[in-house]
N, C-alpha and C. Protein backbone atom coordinates (compact mmCIF):
# COMPACT_ATOMS: atom_id res chain seq x y z
N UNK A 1 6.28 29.77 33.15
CA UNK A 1 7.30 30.21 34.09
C UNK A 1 8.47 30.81 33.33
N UNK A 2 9.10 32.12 33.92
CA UNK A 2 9.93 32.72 33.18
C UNK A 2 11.17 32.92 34.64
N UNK A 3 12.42 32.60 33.85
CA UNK A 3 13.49 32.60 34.73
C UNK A 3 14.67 33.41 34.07
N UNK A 4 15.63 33.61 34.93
CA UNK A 4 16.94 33.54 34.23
C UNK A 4 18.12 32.20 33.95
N UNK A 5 18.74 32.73 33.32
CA UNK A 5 19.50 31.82 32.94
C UNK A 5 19.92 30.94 33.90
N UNK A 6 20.22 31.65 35.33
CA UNK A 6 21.06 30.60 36.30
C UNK A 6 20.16 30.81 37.46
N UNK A 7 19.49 30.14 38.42
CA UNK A 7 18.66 30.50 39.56
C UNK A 7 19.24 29.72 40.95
N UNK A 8 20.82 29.31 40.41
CA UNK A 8 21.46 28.26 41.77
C UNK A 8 21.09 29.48 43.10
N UNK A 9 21.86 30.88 42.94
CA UNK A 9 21.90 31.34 43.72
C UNK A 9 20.42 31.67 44.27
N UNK A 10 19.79 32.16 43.69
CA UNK A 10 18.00 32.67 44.08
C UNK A 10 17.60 30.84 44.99
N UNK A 11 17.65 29.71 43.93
CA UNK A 11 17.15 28.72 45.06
C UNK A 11 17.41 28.48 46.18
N UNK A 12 18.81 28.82 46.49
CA UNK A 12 19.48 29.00 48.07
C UNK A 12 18.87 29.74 49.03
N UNK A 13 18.73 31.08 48.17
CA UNK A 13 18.56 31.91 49.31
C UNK A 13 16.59 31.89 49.49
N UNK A 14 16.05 31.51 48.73
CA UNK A 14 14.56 30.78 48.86
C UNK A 14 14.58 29.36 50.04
N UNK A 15 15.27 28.52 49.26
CA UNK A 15 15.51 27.58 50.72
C UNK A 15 15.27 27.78 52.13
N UNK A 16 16.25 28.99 52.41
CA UNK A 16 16.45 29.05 53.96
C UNK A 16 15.34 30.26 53.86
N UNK A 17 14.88 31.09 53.16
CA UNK A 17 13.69 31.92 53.23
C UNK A 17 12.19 31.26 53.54
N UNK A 18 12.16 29.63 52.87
CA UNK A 18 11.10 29.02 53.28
C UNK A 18 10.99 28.67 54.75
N UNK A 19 12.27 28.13 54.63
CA UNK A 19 12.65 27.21 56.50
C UNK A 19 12.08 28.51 57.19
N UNK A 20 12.72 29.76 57.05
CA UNK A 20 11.83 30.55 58.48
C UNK A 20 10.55 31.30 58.20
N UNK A 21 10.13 30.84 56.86
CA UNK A 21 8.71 31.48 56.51
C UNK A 21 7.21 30.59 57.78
N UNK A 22 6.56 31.45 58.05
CA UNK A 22 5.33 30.78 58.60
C UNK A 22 4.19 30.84 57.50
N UNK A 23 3.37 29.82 57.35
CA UNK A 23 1.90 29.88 56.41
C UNK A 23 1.39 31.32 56.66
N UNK A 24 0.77 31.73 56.10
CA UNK A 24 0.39 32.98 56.33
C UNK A 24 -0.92 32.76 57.15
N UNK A 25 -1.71 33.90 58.22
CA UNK A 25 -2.56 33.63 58.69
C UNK A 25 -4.02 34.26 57.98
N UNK A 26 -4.80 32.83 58.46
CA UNK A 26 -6.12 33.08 57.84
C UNK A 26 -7.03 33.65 58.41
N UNK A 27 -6.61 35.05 58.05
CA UNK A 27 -8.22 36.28 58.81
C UNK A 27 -9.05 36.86 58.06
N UNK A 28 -9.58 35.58 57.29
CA UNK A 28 -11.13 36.09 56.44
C UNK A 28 -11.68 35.15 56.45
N UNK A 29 -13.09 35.50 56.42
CA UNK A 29 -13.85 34.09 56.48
C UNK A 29 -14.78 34.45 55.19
N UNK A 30 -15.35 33.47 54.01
CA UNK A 30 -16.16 33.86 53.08
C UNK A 30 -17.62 32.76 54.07
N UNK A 31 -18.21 33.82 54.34
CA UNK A 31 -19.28 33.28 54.84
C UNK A 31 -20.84 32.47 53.61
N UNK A 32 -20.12 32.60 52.00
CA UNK A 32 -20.92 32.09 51.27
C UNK A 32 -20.17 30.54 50.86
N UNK A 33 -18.83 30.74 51.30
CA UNK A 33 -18.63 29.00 51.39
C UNK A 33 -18.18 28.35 52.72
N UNK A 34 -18.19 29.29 53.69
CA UNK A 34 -17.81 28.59 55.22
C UNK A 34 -16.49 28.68 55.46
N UNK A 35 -15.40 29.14 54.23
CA UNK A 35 -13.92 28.53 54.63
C UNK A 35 -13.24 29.89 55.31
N UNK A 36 -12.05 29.52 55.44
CA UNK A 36 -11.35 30.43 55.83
C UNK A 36 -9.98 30.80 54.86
N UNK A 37 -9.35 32.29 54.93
CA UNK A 37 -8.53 32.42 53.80
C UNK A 37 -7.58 33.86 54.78
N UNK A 38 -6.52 33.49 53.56
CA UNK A 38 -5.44 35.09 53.99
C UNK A 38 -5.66 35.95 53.08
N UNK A 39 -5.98 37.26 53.84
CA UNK A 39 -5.86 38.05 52.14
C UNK A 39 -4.39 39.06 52.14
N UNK A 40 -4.57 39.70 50.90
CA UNK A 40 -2.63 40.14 50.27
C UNK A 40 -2.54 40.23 51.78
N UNK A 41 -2.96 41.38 52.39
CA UNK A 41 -1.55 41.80 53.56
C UNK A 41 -1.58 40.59 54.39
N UNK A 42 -2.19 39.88 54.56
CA UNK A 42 -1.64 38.53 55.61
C UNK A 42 -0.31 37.66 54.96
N UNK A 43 -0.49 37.63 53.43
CA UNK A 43 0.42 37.04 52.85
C UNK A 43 1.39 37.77 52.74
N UNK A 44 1.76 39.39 52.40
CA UNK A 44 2.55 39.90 52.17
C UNK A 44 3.27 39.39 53.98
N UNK A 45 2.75 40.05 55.27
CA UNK A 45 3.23 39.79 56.16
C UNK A 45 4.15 38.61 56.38
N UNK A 46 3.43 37.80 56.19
CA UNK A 46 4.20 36.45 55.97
C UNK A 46 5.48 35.68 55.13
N UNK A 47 5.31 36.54 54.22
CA UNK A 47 6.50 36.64 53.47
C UNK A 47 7.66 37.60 53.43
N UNK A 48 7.36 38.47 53.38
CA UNK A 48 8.31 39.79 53.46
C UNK A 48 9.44 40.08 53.95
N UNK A 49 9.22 39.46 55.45
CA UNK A 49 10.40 39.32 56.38
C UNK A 49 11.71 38.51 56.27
N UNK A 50 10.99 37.20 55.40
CA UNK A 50 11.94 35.72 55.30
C UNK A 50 12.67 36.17 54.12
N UNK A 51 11.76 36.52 52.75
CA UNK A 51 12.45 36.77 51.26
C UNK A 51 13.60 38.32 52.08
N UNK A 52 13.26 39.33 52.66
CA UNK A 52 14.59 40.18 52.48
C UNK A 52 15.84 39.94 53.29
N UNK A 53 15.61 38.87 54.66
CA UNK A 53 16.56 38.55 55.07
C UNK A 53 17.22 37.49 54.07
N UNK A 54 16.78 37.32 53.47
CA UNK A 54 17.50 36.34 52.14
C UNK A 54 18.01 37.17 51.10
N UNK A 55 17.75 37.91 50.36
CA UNK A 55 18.73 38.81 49.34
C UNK A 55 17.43 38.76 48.28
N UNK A 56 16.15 38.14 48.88
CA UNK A 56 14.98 38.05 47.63
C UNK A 56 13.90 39.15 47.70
N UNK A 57 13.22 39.54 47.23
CA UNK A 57 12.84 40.40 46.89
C UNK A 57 11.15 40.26 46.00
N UNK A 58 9.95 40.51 45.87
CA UNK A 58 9.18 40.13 44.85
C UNK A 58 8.50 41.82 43.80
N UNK A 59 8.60 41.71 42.99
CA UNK A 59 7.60 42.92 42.12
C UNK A 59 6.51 42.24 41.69
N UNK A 60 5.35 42.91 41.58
CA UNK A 60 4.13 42.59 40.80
C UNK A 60 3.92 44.02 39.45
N UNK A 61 3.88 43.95 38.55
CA UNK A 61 3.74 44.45 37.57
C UNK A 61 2.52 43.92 36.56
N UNK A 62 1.95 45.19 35.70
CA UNK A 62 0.35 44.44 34.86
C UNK A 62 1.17 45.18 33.38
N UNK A 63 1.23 44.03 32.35
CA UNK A 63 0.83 44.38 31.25
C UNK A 63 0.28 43.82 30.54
N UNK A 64 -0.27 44.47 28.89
CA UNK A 64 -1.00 43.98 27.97
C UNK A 64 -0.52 42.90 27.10
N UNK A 65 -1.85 41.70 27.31
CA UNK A 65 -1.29 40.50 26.89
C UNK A 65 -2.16 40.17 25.00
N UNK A 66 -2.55 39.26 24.76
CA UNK A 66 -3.01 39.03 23.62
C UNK A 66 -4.75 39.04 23.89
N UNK A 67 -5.23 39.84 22.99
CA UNK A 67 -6.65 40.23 23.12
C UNK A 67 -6.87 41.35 24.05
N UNK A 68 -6.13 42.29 24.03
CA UNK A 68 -5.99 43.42 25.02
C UNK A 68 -6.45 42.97 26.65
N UNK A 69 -5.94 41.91 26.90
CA UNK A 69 -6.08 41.07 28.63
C UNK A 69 -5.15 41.86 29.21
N UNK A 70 -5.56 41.89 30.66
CA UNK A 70 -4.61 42.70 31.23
C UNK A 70 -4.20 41.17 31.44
N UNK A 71 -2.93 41.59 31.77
CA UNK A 71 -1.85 40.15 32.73
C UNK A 71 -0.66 40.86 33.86
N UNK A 72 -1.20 39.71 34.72
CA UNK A 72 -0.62 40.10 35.97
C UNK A 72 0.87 39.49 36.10
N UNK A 73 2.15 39.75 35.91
CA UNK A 73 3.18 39.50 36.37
C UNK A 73 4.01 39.31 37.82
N UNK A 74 4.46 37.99 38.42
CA UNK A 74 4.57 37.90 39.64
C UNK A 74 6.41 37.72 39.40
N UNK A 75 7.03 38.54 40.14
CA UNK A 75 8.45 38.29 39.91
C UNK A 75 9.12 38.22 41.13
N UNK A 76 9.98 37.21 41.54
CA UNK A 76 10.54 36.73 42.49
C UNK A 76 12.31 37.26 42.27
N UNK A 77 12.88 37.79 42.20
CA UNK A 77 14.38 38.35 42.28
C UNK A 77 15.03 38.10 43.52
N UNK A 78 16.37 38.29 43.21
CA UNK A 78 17.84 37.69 43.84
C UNK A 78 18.56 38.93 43.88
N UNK A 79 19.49 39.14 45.01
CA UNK A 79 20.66 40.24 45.15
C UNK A 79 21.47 39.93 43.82
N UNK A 80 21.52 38.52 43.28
CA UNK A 80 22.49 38.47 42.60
C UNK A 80 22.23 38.64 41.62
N UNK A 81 20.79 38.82 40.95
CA UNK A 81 20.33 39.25 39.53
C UNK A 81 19.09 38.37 39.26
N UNK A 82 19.54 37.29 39.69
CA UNK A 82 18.53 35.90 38.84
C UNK A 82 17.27 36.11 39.93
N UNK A 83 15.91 35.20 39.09
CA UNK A 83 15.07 35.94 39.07
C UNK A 83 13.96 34.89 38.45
N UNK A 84 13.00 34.50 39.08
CA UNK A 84 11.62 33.41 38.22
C UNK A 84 10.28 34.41 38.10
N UNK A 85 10.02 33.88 37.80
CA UNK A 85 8.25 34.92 37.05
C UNK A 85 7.34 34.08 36.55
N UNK A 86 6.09 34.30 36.95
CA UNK A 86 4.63 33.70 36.59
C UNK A 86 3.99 34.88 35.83
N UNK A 87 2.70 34.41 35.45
CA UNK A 87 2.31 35.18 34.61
C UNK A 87 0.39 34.96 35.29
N UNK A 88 -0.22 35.65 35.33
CA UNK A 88 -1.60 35.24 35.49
C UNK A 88 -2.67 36.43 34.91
N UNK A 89 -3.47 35.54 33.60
CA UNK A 89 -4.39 36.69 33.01
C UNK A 89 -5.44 36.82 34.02
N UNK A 90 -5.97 38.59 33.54
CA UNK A 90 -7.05 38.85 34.36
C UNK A 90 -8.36 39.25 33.35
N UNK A 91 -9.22 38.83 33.98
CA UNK A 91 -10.69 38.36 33.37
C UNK A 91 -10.64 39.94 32.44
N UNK A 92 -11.19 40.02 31.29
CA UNK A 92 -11.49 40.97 30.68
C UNK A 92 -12.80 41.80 31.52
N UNK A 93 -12.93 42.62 31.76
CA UNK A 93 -13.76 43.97 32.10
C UNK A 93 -13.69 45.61 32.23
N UNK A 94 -14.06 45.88 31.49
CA UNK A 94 -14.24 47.71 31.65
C UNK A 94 -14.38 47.93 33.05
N UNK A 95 -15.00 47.98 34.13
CA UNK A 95 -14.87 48.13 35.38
C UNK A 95 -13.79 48.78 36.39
N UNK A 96 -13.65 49.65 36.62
CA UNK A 96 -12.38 49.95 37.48
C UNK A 96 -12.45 48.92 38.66
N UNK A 97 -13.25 48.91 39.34
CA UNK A 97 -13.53 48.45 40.94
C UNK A 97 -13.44 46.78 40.32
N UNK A 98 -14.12 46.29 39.76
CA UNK A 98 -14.27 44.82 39.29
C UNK A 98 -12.27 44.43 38.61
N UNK A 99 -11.72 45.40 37.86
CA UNK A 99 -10.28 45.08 38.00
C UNK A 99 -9.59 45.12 39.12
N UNK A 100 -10.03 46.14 40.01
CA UNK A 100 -9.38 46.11 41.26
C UNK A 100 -9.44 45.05 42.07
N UNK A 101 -10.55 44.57 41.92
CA UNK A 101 -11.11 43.15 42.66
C UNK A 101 -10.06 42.14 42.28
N UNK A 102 -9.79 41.80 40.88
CA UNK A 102 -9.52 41.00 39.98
C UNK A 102 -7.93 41.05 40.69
N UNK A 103 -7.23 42.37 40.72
CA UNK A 103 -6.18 42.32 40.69
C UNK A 103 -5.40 41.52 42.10
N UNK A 104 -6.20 42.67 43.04
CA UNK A 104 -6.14 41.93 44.63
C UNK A 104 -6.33 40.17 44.42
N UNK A 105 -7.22 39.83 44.13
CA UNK A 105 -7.34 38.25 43.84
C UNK A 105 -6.14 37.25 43.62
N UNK A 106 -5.83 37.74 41.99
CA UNK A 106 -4.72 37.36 41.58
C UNK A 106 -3.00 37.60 42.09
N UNK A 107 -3.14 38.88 42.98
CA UNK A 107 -1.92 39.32 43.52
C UNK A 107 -1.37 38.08 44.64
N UNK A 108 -2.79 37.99 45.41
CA UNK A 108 -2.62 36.59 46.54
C UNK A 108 -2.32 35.80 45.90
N UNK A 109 -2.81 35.17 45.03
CA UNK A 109 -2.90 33.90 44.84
C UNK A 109 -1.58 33.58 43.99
N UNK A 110 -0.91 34.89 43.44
CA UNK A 110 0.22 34.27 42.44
C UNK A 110 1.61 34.59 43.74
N UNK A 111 1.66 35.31 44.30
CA UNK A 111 2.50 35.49 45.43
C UNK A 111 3.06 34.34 46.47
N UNK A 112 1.78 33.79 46.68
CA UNK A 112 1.73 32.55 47.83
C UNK A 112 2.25 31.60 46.93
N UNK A 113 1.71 31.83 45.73
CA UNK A 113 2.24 30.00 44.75
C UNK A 113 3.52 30.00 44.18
N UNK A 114 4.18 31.43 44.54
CA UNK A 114 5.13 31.39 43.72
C UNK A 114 6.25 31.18 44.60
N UNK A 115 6.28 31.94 46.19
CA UNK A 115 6.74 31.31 47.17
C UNK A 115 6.17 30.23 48.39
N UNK A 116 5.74 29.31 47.77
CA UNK A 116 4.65 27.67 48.43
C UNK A 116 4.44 28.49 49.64
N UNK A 117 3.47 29.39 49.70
CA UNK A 117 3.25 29.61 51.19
C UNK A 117 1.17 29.05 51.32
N UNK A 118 1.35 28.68 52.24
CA UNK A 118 -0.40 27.93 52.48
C UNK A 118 -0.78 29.28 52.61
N UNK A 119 -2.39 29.48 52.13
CA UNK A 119 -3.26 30.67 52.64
C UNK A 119 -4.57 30.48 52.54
N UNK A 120 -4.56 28.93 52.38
CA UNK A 120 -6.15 28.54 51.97
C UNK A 120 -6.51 27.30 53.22
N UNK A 121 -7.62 27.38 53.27
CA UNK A 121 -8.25 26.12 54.62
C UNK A 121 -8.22 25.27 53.87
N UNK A 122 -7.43 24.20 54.73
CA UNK A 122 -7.22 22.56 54.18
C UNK A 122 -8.19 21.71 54.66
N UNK A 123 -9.21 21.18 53.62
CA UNK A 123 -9.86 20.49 53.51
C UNK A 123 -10.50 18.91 53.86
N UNK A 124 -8.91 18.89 54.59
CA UNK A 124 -8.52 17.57 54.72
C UNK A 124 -8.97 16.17 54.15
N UNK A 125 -8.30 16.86 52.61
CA UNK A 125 -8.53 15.67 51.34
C UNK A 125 -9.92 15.57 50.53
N UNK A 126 -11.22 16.33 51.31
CA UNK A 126 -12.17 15.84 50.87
C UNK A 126 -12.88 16.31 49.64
N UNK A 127 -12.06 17.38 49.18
CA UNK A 127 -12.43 17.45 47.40
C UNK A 127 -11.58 16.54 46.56
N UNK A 128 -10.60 16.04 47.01
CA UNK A 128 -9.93 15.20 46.20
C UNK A 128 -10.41 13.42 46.33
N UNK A 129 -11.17 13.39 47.60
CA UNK A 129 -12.14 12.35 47.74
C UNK A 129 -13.35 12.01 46.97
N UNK A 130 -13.89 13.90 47.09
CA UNK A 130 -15.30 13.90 45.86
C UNK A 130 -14.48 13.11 44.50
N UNK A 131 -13.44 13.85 44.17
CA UNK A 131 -13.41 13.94 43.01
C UNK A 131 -13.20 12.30 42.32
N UNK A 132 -12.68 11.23 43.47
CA UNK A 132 -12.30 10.16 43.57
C UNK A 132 -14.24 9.09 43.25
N UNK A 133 -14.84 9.50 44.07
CA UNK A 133 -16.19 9.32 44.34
C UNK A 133 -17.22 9.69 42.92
N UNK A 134 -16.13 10.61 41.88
CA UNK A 134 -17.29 10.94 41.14
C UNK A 134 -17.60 9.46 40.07
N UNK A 135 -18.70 9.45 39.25
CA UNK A 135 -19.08 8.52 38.03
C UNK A 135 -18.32 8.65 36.93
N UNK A 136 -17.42 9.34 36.87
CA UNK A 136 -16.55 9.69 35.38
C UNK A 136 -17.39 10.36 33.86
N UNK A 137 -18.45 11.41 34.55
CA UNK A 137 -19.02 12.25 33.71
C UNK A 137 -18.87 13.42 34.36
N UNK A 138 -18.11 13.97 34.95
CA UNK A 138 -18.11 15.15 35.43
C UNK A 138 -18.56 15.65 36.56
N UNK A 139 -19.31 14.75 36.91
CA UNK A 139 -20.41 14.74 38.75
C UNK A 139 -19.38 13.96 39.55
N UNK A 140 -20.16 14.74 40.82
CA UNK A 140 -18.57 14.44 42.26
C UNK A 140 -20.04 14.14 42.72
N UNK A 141 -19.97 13.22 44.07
CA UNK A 141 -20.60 12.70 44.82
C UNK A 141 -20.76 13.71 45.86
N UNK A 142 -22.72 13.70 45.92
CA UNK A 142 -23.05 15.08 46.81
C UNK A 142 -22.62 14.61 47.86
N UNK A 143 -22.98 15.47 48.87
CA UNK A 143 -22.73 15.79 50.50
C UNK A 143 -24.37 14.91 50.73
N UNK A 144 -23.57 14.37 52.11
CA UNK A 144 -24.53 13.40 53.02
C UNK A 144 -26.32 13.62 52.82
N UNK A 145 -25.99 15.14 52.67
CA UNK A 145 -27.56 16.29 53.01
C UNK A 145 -28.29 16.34 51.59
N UNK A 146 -27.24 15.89 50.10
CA UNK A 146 -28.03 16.24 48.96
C UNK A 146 -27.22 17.23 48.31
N UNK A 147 -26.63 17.98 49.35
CA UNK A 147 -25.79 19.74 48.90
C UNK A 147 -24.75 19.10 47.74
N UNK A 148 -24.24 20.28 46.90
CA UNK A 148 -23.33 20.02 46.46
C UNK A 148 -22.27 19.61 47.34
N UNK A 149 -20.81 18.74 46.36
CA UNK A 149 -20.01 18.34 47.05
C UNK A 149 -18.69 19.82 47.31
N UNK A 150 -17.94 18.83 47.89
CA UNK A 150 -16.96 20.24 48.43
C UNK A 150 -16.11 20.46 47.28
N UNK A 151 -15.85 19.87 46.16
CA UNK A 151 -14.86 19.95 44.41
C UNK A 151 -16.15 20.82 44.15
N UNK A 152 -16.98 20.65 43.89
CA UNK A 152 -18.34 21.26 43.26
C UNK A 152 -18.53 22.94 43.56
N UNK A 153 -18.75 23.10 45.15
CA UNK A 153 -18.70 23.90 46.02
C UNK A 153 -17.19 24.74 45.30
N UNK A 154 -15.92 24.17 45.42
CA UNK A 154 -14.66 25.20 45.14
C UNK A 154 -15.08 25.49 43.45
N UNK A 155 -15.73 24.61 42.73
CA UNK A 155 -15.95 25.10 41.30
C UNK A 155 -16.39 26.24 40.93
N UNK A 156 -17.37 26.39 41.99
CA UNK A 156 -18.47 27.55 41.41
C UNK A 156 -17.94 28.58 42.40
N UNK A 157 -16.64 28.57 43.47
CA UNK A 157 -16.11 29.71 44.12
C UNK A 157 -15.53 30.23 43.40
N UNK A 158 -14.43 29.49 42.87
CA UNK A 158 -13.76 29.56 41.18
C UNK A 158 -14.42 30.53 40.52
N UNK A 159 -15.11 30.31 39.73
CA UNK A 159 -16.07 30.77 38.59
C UNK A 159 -16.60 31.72 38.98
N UNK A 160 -17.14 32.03 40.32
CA UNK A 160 -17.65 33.56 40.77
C UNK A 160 -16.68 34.28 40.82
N UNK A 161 -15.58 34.41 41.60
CA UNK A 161 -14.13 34.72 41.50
C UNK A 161 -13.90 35.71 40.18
N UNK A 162 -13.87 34.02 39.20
CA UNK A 162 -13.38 34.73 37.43
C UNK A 162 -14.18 35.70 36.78
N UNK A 163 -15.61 35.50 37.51
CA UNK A 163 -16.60 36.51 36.46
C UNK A 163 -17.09 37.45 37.17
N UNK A 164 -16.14 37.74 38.32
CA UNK A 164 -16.96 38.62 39.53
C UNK A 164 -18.42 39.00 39.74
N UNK A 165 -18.92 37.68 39.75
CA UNK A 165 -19.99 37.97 40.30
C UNK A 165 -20.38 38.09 41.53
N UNK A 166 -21.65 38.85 41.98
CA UNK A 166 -22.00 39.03 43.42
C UNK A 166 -22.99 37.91 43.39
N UNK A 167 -22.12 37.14 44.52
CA UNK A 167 -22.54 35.93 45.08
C UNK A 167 -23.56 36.02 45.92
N UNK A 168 -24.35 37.24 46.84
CA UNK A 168 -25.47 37.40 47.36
C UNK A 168 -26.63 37.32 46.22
N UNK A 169 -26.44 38.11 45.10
CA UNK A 169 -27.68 38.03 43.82
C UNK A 169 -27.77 36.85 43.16
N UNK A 170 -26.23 35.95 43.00
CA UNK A 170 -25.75 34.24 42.14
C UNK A 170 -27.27 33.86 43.38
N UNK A 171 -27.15 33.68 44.79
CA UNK A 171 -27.82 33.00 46.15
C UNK A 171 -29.55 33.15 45.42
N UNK A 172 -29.69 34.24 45.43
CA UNK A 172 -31.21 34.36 45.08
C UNK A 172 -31.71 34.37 43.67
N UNK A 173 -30.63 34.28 43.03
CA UNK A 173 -31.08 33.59 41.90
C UNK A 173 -31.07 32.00 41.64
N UNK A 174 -30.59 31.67 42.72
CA UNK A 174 -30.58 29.86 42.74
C UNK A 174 -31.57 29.88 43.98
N UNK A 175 -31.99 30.78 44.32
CA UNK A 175 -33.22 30.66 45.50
C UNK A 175 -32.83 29.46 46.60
N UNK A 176 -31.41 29.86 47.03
CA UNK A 176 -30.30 29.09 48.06
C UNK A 176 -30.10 30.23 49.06
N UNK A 177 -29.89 29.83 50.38
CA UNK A 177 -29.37 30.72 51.29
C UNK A 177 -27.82 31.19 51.37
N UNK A 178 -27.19 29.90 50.96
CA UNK A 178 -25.71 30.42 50.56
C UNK A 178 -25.46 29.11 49.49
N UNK A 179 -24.62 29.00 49.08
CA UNK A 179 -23.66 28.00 48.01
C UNK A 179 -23.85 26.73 48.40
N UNK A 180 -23.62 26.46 49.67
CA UNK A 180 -22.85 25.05 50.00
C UNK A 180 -24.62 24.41 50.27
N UNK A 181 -25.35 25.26 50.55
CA UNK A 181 -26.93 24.91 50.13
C UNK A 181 -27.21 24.03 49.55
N UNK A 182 -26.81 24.80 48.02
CA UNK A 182 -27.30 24.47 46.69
C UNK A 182 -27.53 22.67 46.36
N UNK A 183 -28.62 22.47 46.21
CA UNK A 183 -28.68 20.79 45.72
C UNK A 183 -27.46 20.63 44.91
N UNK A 184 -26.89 19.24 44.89
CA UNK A 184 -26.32 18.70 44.10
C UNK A 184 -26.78 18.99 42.32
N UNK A 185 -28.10 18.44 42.29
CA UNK A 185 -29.17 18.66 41.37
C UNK A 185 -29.27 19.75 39.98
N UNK A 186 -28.41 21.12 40.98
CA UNK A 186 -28.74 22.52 40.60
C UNK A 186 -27.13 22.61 40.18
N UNK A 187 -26.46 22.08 40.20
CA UNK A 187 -24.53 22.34 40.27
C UNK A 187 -24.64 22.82 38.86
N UNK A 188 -25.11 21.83 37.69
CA UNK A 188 -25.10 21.96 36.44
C UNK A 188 -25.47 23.31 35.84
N UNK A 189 -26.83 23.81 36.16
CA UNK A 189 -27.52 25.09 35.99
C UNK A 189 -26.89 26.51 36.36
N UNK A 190 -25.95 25.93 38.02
CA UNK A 190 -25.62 26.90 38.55
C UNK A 190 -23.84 27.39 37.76
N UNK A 191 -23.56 26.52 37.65
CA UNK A 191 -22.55 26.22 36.55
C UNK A 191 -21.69 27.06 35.34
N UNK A 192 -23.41 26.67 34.66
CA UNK A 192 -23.44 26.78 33.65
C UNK A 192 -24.01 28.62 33.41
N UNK A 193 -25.02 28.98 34.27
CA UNK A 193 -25.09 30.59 34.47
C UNK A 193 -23.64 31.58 34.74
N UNK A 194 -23.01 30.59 35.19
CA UNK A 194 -21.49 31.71 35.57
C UNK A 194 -20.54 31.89 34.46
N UNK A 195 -20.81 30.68 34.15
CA UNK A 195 -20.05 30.82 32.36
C UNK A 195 -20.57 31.22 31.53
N UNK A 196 -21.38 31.68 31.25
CA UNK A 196 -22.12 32.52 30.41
C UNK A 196 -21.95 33.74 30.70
N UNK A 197 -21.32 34.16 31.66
CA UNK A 197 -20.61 35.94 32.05
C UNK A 197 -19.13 35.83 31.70
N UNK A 198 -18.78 34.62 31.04
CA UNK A 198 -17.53 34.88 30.89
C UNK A 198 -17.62 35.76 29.70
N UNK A 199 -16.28 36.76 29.13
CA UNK A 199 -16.01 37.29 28.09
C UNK A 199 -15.54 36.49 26.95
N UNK A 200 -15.95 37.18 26.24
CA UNK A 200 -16.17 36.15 24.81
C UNK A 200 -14.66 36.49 24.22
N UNK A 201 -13.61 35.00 24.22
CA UNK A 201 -11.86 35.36 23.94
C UNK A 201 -12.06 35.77 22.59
């Protein structure tokens, strides 16, 4: 996290920017994990209105980080100068369209976190239940059916996400109809194939 020196004034006017902010609304559905999500313009909507009647303001900017990574810069500014900033690397790839992907991704996700706005379906606790449920080797306790669990399930959403993979070809190569399918059994294998597309740091 990168700030300025003084952020009294920026936290104020964030304060009362939260009080009349609404969660942003969730109009996407990923039909390979069932959930529901906001993408940028639902979040931008949601925000936009509250931060300028406040004196706040956000930029997103990309530059070159260590290992020629692109990195995504999220900056939150004040009428009065002051000013906080995140930072979020983006997966190494030659790809135009696969950065573009990358970028949109990361644009949501550092936007919403940087002003606490919800944009993700709440779970109601139950990956943090798996994760409670697991044996303390790394395994979360499957689903009733055998399926992976729902920590398991967000792992490998994760990981497709980071290595942009197409999750219809990930499906038939685990010879699954969608994700939340997948045996418990197969989590490891399935896992472990997505990380192996990662780029070598």
């Amino acid at each position: 996290m990168m700030q300025s020196e003084q952020i009294n004034e920026l936290a104020a006017a964030l304060s009362k920017a939260q009080g009349a902010m609404q969660n942003a609304v969730m109009n996407r559905t990923n039909p390979h994990f069932r959930s529901k999500y906001a993408d940028l313009s639902s979040v931008l909507d949601a925000i936009r209105g509250p931060l300028a009647a406040n004196g706040l303001s956000t930029v997103q900017t990309m530059h070159i980080g260590e290992g020629s990574r692109m990195i995504l810069r999220t900056t939150l500014m004040h009428s009065s100068g002051q000013y906080i900033a995140s930072e979020y690397p983006l997966p190494l790839t030659g790809k135009p369209q696969e950065m573009g992907s990358a970028q949109t991704y990361a644009r949501r996700y550092s936007l919403a976190a940087l002003v606490c706005n919800a944009s993700e379906e709440d779970d109601d606790g139950n990956a943090a239940q798996a994760a409670k449920n697991g044996n303390g080797n790394g395994q979360h306790k499957a689903a009733a059916d055998g399926s992976v669990s729902v920590q398991q399930l967000r792992e490998l959403e994760s990981l497709i996400e980071e290595v942009h993979a197409d999750t219809d070809k990930f499906c038939k190569f685990l010879k699954v109809e969608d994700l939340a399918a997948l045996p418990a059994a197969q989590f490891e294998r399935a896992k472990q194939a997505l990380e192996a597309k990662r780029a070598p740091q």
